[in-house]
PDB file of N, CA and C in Angstrom:
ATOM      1  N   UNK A   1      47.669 -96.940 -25.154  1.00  0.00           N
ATOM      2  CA  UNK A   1      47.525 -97.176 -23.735  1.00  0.00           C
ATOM      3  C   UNK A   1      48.251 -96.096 -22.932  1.00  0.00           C
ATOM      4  N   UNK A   2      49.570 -95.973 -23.379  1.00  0.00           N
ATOM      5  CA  UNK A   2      50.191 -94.777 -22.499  1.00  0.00           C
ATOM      6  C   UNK A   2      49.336 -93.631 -22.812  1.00  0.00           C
ATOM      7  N   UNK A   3      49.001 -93.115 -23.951  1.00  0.00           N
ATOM      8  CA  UNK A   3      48.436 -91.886 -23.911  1.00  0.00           C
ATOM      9  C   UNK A   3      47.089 -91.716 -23.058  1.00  0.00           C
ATOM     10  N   UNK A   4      46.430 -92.582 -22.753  1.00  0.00           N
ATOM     11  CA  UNK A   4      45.118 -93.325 -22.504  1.00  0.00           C
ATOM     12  C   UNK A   4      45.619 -92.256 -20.520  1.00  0.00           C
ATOM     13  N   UNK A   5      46.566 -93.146 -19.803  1.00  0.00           N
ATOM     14  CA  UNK A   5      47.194 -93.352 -18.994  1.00  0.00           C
ATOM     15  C   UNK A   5      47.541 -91.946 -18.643  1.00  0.00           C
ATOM     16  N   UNK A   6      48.249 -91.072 -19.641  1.00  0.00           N
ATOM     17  CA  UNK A   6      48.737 -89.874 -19.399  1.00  0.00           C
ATOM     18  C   UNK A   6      47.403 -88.634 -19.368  1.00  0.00           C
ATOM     19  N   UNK A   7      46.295 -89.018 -20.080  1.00  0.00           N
ATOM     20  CA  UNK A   7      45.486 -88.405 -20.002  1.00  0.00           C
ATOM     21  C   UNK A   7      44.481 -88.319 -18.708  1.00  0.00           C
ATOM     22  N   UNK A   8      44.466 -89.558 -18.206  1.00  0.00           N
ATOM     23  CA  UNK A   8      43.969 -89.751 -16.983  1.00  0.00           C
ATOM     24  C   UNK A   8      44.486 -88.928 -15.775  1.00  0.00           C
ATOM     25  N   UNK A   9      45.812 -89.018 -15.648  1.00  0.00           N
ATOM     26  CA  UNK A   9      46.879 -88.870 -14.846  1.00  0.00           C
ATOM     27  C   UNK A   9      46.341 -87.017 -15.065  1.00  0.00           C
ATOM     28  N   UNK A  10      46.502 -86.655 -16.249  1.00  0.00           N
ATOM     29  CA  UNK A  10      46.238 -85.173 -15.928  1.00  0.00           C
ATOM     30  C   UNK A  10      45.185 -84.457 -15.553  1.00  0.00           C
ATOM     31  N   UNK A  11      44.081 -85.520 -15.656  1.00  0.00           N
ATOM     32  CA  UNK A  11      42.241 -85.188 -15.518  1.00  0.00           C
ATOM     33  C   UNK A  11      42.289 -85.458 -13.823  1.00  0.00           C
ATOM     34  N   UNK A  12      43.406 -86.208 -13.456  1.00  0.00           N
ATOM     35  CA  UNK A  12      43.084 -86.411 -12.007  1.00  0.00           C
ATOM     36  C   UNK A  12      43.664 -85.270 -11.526  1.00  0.00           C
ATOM     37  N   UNK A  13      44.726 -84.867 -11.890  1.00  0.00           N
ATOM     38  CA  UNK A  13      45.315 -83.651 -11.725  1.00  0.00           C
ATOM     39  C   UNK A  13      44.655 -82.587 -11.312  1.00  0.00           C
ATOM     40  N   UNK A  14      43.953 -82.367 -12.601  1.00  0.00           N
ATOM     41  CA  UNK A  14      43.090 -80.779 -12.479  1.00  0.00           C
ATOM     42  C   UNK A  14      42.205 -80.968 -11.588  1.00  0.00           C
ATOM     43  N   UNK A  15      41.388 -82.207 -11.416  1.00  0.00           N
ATOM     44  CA  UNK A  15      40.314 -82.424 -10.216  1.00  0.00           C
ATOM     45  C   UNK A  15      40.883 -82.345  -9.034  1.00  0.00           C
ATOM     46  N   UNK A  16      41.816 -82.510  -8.885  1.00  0.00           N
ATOM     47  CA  UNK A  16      42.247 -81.994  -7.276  1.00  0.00           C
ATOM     48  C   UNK A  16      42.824 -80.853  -7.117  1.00  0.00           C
ATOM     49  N   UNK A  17      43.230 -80.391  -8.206  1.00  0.00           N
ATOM     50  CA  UNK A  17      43.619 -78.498  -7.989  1.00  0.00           C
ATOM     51  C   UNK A  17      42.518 -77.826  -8.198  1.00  0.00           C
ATOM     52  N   UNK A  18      41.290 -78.179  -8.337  1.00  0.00           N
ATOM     53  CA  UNK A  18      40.005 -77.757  -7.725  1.00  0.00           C
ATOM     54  C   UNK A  18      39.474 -77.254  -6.811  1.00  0.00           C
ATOM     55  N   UNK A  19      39.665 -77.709  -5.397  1.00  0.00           N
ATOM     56  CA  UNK A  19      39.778 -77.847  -4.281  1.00  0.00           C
ATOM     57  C   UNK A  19      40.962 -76.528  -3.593  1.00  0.00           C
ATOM     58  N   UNK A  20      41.916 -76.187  -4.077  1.00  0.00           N
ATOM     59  CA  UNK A  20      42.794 -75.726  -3.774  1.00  0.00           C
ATOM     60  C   UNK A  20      43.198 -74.226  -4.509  1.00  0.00           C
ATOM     61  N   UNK A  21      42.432 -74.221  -5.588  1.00  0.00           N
ATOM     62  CA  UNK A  21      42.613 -72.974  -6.663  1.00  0.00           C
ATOM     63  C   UNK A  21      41.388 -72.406  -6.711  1.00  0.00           C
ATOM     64  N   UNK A  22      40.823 -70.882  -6.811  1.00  0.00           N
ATOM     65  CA  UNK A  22      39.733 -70.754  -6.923  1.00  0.00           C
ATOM     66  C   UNK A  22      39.764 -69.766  -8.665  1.00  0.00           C
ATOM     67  N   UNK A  23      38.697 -70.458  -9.392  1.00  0.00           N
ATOM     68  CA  UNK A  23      38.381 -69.977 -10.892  1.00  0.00           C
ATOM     69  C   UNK A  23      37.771 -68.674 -10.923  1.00  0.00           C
ATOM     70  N   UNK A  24      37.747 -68.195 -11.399  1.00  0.00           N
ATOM     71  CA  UNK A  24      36.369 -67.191 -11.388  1.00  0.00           C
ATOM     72  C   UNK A  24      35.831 -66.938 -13.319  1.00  0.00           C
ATOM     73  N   UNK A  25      36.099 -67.889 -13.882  1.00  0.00           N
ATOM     74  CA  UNK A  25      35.751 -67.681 -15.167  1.00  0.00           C
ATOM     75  C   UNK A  25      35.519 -69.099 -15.647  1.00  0.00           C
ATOM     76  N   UNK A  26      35.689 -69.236 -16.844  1.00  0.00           N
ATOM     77  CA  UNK A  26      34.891 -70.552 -17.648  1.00  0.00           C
ATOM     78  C   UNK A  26      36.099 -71.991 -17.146  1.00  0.00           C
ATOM     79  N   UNK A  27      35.984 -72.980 -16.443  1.00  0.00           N
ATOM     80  CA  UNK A  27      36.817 -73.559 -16.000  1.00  0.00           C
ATOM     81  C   UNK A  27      37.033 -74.621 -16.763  1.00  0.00           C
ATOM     82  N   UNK A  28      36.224 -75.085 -17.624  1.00  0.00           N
ATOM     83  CA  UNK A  28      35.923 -76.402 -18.694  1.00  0.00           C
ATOM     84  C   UNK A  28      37.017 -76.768 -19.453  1.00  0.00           C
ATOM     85  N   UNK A  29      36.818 -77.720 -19.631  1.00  0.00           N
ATOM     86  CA  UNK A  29      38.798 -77.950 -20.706  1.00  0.00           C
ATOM     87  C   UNK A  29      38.417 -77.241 -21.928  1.00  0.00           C
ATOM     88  N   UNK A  30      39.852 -76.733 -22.402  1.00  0.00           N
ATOM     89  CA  UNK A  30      39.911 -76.072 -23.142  1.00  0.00           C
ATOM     90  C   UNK A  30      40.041 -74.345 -23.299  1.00  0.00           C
ATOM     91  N   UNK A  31      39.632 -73.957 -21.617  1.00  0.00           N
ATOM     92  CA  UNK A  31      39.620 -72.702 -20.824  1.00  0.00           C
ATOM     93  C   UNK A  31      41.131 -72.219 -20.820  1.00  0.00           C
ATOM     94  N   UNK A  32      41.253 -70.782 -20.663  1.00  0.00           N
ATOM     95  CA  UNK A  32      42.733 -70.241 -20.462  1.00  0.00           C
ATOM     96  C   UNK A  32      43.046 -70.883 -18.953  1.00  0.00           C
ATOM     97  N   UNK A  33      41.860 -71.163 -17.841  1.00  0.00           N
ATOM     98  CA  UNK A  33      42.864 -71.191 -16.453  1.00  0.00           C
ATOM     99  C   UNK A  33      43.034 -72.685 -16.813  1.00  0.00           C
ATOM    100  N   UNK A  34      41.955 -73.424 -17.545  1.00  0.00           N
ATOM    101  CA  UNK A  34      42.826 -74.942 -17.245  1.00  0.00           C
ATOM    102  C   UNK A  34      44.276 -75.179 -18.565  1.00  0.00           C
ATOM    103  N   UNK A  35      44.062 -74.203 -19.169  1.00  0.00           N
ATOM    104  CA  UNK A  35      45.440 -74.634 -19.791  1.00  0.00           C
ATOM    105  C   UNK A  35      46.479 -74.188 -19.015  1.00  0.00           C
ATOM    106  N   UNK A  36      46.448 -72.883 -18.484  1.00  0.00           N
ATOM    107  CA  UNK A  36      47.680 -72.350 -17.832  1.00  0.00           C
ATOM    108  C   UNK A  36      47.759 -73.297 -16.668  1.00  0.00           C
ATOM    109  N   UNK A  37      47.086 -74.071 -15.637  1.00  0.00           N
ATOM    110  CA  UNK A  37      46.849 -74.591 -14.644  1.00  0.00           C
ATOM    111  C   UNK A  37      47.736 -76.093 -15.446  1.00  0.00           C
ATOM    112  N   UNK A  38      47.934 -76.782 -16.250  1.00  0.00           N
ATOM    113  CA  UNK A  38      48.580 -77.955 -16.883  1.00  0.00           C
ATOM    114  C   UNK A  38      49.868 -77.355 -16.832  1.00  0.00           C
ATOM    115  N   UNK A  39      50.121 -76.288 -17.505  1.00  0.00           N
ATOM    116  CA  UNK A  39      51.235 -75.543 -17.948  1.00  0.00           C
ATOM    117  C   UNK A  39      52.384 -75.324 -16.650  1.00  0.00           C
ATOM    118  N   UNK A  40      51.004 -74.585 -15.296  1.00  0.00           N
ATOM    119  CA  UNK A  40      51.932 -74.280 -14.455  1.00  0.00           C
ATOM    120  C   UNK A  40      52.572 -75.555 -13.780  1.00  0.00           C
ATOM    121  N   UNK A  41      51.917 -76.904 -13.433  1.00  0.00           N
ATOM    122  CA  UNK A  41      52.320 -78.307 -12.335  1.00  0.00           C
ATOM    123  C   UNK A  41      53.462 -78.541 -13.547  1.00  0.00           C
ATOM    124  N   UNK A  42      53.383 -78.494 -14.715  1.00  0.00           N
ATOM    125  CA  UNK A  42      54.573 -78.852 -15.207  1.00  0.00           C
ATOM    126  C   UNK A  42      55.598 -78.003 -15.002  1.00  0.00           C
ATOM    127  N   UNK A  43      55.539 -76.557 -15.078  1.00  0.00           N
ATOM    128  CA  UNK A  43      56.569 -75.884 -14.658  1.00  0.00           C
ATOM    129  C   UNK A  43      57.182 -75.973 -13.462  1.00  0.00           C
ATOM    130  N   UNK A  44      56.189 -75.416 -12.454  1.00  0.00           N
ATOM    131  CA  UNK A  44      56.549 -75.698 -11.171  1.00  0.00           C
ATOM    132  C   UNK A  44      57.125 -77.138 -10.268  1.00  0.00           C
ATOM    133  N   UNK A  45      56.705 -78.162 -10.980  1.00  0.00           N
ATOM    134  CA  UNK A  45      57.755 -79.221 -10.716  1.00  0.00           C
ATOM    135  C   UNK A  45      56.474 -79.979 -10.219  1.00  0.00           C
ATOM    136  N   UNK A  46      55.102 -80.337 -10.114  1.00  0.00           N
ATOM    137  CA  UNK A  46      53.793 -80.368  -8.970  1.00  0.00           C
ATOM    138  C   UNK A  46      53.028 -79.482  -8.389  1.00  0.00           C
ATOM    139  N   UNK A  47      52.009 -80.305  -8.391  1.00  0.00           N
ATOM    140  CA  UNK A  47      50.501 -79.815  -7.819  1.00  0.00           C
ATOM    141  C   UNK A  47      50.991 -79.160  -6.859  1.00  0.00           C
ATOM    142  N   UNK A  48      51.777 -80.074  -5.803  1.00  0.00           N
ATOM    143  CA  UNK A  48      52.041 -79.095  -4.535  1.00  0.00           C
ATOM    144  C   UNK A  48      52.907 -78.209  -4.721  1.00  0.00           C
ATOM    145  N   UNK A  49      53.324 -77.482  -5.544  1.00  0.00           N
ATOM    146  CA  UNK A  49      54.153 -76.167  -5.871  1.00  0.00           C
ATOM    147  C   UNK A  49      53.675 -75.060  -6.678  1.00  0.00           C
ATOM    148  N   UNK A  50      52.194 -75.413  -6.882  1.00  0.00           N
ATOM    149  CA  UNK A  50      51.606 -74.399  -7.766  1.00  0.00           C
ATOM    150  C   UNK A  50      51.280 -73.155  -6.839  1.00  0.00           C
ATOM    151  N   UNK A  51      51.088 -72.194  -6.513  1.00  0.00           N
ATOM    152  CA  UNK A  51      50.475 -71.105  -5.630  1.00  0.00           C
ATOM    153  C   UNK A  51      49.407 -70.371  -6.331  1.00  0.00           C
ATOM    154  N   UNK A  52      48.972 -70.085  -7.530  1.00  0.00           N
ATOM    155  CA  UNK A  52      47.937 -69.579  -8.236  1.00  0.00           C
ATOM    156  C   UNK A  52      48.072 -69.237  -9.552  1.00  0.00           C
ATOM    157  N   UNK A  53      46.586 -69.962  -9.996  1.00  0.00           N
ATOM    158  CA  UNK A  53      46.286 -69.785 -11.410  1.00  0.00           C
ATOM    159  C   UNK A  53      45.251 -69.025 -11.690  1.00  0.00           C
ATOM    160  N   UNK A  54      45.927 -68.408 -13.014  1.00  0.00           N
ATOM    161  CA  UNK A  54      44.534 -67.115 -13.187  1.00  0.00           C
ATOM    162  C   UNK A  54      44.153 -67.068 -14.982  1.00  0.00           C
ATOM    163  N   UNK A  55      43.706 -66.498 -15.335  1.00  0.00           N
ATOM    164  CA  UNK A  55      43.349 -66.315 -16.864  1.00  0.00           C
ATOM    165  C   UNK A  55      44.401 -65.653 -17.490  1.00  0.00           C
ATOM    166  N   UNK A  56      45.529 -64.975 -16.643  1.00  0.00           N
ATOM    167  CA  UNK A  56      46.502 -64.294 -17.088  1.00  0.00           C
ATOM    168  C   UNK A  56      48.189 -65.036 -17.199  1.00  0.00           C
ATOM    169  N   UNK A  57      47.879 -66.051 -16.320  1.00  0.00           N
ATOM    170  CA  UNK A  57      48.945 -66.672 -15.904  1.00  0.00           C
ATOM    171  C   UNK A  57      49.048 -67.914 -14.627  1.00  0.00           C
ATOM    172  N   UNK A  58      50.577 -68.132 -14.294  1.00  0.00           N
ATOM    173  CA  UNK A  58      50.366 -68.910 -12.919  1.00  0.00           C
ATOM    174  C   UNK A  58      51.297 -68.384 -11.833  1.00  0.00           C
ATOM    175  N   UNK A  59      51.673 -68.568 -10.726  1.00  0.00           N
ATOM    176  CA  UNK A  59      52.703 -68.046  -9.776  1.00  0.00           C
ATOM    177  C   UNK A  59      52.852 -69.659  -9.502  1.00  0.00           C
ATOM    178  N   UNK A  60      54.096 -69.903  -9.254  1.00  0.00           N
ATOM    179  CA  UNK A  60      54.674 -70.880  -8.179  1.00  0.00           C
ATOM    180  C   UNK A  60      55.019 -70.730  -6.569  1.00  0.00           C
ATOM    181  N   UNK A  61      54.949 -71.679  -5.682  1.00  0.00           N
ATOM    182  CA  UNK A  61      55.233 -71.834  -4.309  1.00  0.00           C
ATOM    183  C   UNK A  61      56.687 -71.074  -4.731  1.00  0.00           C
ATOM    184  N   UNK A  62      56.961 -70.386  -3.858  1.00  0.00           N
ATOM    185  CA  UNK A  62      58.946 -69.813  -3.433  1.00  0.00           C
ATOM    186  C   UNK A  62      59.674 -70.708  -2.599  1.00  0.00           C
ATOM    187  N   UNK A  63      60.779 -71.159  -2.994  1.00  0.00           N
ATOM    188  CA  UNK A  63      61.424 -72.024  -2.385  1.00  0.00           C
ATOM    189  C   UNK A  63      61.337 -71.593  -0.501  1.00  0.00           C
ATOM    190  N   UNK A  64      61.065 -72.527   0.223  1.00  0.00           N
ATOM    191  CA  UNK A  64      60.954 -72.487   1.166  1.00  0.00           C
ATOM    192  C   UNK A  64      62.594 -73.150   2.080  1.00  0.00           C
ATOM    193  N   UNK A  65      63.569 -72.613   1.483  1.00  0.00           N
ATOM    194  CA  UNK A  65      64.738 -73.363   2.111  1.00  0.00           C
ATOM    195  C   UNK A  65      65.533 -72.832   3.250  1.00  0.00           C
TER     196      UNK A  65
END
């Protein structure tokens, strides 16, 4: 059930950094941007701290303090 739960949680994830990220290559799971794109919301702390994902990598938002 948790895994069930956690998987969801990340499929909703990527569907709304959709909207906000633009792909320009194969976007389907299993793709370099959607792995790096999982990789980066975990790094960066959230969706809303990601700034761009690419086939090469991700950038994070800069602290805005």
């Amino acid at each position: 059930m948790k895994k069930t739960l956690l998987a969801a949680a990340g499929a909703l994830t990527l569907v709304s950094l959709a909207g906000c990220i633009a792909v320009s290559d194969n976007s389907g799971p299993g793709s370099k941007v959607s792995s790096n794109t999982e990789l980066a919301i975990r790094v960066c702390g959230g969706e809303g701290n990601v700034a761009e994902v690419s086939r090469d990598g991700y950038r994070c938002k800069a602290d805005q303090k």
